[in-house]
C-alpha atoms as a PDB file:
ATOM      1  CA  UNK A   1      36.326  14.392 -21.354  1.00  0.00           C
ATOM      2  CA  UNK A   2      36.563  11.882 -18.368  1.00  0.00           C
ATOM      3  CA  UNK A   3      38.701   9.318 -18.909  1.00  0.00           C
ATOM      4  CA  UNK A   4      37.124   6.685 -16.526  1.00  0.00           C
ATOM      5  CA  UNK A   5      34.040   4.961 -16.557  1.00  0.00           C
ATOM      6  CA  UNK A   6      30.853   5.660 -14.030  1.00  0.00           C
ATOM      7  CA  UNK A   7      30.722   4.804 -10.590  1.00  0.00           C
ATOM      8  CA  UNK A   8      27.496   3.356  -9.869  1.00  0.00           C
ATOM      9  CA  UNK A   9      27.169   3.391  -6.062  1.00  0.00           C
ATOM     10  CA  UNK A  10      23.452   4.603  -6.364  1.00  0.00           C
ATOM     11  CA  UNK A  11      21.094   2.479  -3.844  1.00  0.00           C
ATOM     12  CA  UNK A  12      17.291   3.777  -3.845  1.00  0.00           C
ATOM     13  CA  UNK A  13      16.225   3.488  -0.495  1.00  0.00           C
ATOM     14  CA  UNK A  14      12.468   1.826  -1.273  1.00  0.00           C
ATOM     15  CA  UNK A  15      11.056   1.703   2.639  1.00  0.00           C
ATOM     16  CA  UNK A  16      11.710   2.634   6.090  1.00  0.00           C
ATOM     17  CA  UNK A  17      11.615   5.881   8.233  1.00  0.00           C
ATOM     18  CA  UNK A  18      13.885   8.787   6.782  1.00  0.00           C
ATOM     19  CA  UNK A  19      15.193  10.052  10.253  1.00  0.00           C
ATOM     20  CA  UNK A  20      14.607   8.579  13.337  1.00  0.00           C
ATOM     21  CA  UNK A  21      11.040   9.710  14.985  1.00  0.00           C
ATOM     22  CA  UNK A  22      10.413  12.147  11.745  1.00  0.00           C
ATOM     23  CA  UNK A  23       7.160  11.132  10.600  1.00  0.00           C
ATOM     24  CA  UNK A  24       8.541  10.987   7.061  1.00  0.00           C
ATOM     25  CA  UNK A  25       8.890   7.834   5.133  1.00  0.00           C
ATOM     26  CA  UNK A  26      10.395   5.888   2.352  1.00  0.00           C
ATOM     27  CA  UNK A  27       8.049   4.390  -0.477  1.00  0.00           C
ATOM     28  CA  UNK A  28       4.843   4.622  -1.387  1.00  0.00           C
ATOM     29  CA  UNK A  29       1.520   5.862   1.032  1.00  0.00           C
ATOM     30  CA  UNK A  30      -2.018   3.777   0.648  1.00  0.00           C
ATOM     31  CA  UNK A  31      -4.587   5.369   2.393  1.00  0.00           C
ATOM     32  CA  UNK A  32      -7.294   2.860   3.165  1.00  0.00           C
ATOM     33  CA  UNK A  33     -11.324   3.150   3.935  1.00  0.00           C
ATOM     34  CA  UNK A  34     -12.792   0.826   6.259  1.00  0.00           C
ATOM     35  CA  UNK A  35     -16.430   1.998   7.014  1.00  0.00           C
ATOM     36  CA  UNK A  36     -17.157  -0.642   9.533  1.00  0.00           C
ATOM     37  CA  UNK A  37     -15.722  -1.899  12.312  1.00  0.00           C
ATOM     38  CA  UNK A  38     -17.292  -4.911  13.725  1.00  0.00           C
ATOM     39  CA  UNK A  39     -16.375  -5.501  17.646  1.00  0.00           C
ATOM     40  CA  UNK A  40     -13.578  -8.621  18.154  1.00  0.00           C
ATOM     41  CA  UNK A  41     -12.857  -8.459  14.632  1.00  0.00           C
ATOM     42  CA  UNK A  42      -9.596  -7.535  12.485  1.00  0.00           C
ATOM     43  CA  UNK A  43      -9.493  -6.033   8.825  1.00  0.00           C
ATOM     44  CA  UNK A  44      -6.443  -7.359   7.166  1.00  0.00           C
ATOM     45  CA  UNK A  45      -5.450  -6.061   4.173  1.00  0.00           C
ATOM     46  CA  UNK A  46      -2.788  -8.097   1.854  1.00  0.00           C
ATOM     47  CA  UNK A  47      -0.478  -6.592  -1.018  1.00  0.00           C
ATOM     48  CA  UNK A  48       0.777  -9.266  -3.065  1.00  0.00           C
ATOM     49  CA  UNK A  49       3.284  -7.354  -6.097  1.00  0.00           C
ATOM     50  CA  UNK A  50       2.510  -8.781  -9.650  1.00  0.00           C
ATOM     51  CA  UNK A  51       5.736  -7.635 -11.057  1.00  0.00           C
ATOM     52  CA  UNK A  52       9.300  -6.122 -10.015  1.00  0.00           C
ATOM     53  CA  UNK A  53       8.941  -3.499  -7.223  1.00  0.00           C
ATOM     54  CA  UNK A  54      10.435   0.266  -8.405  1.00  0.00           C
ATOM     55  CA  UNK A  55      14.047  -0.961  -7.251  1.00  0.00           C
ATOM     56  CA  UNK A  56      13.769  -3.613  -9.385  1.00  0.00           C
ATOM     57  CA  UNK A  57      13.741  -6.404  -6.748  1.00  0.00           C
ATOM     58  CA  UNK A  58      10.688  -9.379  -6.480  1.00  0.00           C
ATOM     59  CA  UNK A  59       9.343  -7.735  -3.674  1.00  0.00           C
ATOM     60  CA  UNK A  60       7.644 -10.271  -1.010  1.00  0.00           C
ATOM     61  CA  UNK A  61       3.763 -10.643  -0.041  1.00  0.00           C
ATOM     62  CA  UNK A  62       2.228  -7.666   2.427  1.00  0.00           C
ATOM     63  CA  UNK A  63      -0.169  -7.868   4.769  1.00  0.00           C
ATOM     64  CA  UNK A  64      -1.442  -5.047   6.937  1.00  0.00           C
ATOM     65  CA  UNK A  65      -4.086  -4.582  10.522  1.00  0.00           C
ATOM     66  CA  UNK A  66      -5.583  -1.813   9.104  1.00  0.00           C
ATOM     67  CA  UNK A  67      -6.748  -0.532  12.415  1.00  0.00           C
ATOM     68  CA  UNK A  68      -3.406  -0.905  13.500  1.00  0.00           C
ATOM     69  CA  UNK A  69      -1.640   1.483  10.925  1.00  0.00           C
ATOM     70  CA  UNK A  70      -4.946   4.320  11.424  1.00  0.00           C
ATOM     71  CA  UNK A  71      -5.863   2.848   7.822  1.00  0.00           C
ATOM     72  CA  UNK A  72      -2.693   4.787   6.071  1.00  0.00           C
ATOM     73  CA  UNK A  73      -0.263   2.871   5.274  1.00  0.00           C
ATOM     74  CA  UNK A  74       2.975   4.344   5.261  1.00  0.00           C
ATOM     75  CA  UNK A  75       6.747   3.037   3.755  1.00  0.00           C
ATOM     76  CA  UNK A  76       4.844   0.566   1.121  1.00  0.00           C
ATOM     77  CA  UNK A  77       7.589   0.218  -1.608  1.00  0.00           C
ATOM     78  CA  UNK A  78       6.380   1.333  -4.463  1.00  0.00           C
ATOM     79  CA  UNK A  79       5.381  -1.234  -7.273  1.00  0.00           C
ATOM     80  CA  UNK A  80       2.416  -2.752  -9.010  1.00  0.00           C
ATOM     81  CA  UNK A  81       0.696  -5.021  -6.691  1.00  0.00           C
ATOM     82  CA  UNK A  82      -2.881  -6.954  -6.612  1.00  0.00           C
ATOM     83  CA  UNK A  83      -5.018  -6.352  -3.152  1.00  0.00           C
ATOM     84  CA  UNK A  84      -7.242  -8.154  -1.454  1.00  0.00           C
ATOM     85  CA  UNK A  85      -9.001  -7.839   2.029  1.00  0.00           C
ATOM     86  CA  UNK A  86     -10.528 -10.131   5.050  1.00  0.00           C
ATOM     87  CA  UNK A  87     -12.182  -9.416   7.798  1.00  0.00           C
ATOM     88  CA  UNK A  88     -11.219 -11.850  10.488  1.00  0.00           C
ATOM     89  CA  UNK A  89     -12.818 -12.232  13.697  1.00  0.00           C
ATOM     90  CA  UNK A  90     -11.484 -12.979  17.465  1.00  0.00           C
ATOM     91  CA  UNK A  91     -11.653 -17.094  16.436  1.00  0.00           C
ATOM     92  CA  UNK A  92      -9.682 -16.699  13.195  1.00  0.00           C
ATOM     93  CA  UNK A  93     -12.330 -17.241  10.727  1.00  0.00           C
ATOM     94  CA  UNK A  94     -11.669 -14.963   7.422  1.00  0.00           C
ATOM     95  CA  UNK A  95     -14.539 -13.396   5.487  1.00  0.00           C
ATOM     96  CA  UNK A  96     -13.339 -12.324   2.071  1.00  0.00           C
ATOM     97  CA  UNK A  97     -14.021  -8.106   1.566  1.00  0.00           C
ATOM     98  CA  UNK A  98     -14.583  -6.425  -1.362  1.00  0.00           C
ATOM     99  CA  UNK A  99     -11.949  -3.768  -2.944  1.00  0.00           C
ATOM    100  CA  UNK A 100     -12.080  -0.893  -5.187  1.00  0.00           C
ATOM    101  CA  UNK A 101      -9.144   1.922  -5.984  1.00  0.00           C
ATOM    102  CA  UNK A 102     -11.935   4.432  -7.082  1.00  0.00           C
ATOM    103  CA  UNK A 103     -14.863   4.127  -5.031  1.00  0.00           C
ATOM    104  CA  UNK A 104     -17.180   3.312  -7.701  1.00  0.00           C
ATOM    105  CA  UNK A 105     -19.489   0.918  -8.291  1.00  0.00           C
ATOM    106  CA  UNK A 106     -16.299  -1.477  -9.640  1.00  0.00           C
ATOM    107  CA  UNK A 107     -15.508  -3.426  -6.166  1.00  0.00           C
ATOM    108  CA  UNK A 108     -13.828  -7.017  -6.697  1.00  0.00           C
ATOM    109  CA  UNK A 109     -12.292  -9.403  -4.853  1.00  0.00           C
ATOM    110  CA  UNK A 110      -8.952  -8.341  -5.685  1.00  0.00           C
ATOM    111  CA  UNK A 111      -8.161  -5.067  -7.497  1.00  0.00           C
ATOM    112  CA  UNK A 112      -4.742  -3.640  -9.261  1.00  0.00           C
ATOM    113  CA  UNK A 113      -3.105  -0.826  -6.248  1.00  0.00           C
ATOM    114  CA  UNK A 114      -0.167   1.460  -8.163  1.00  0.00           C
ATOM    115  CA  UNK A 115       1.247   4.471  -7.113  1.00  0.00           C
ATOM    116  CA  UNK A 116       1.696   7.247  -9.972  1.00  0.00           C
ATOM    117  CA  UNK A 117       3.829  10.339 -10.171  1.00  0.00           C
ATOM    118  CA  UNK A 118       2.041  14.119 -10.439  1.00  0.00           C
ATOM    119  CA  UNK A 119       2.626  17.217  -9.795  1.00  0.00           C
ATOM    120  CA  UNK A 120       1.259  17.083  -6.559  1.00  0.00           C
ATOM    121  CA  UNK A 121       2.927  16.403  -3.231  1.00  0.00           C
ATOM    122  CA  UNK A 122      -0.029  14.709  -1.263  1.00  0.00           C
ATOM    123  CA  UNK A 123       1.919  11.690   0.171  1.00  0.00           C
ATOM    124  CA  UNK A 124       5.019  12.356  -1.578  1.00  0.00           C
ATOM    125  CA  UNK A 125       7.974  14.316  -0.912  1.00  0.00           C
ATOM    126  CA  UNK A 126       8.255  16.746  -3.729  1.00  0.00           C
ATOM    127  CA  UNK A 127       7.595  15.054  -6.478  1.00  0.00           C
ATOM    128  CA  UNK A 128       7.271  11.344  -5.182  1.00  0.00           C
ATOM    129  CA  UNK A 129       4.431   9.222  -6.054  1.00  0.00           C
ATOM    130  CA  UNK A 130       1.305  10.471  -4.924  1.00  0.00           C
ATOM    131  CA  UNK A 131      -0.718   8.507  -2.535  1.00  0.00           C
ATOM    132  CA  UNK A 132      -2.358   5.419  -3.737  1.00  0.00           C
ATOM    133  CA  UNK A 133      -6.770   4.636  -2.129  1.00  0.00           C
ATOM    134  CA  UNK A 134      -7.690   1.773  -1.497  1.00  0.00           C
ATOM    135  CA  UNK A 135     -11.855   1.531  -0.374  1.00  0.00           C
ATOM    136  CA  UNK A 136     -13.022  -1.683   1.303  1.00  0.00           C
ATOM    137  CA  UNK A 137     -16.537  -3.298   1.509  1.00  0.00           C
ATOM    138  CA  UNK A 138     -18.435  -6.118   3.477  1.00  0.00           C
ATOM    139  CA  UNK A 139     -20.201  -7.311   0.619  1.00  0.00           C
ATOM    140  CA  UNK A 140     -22.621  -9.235   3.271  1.00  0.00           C
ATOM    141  CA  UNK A 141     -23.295  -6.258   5.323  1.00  0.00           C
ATOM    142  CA  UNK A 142     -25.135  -4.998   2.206  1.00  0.00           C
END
């Protein structure tokens, strides 16, 4: 029977790379589909958590170049966040895009992203959470 208490050194490591030019990453993956790609123009993609992240911390507002990340975005820690996406052309101006997490006929202007745990390792590590989809529209291209 130990006679002292716990040590509680534990720090979960919520983003960043794992080893230095591995490929591998902290946190959570969302994989992102942007059918269009108009010339001059940007789709930015913004993750704003609506609660505590997994480690327990606020967490800060995210916002991604989708083009720029191959539309998979990689060391996202993990959390419950509401997403929303623009398109923005060369002069700034920001057309609000459509969102859905399922690809159905539910697209809104802002939609719940979470990551959830299976027995799967597509995205994880082993039993990490499983990659989280994110599908975006132009709603005036339609």
């Amino acid at each position: 029977m130990p006679t002292t208490g716990v040590v509680r050194n534990f720090k979960l490591q919520a983003e960043g790379e794992i080893g230095p030019n591995s490929g591998w990453h902290f946190g959570g993956e969302l994989r992102l589909f942007v059918p269009f790609a108009p010339a001059g123009h940007r789709v930015i993609v913004t993750l704003t958590p609506t609660g505590p992240l997994i480690d327990g911390s606020a967490g800060s507002v995210r916002s991604y170049d989708a083009r720029e990340h191959d539309n998979l975005l990689n060391s996202v820690p993990v959390g419950v966040y509401s997403a929303s996406a623009a398109l923005v052309a060369a002069n700034g101006t920001r057309t609000p895009l459509t969102v859905s997490t399922t690809d159905q006929d539910d697209y809104e202007s802002e939609v719940v992203v979470r990551w959830q745990t299976k027995d799967s390792c597509i995205g994880s590590h082993a039993g990490g959470p499983d990659r989280a989809y994110l599908w975006i529209r132009n709603p005036a291209a339609e």
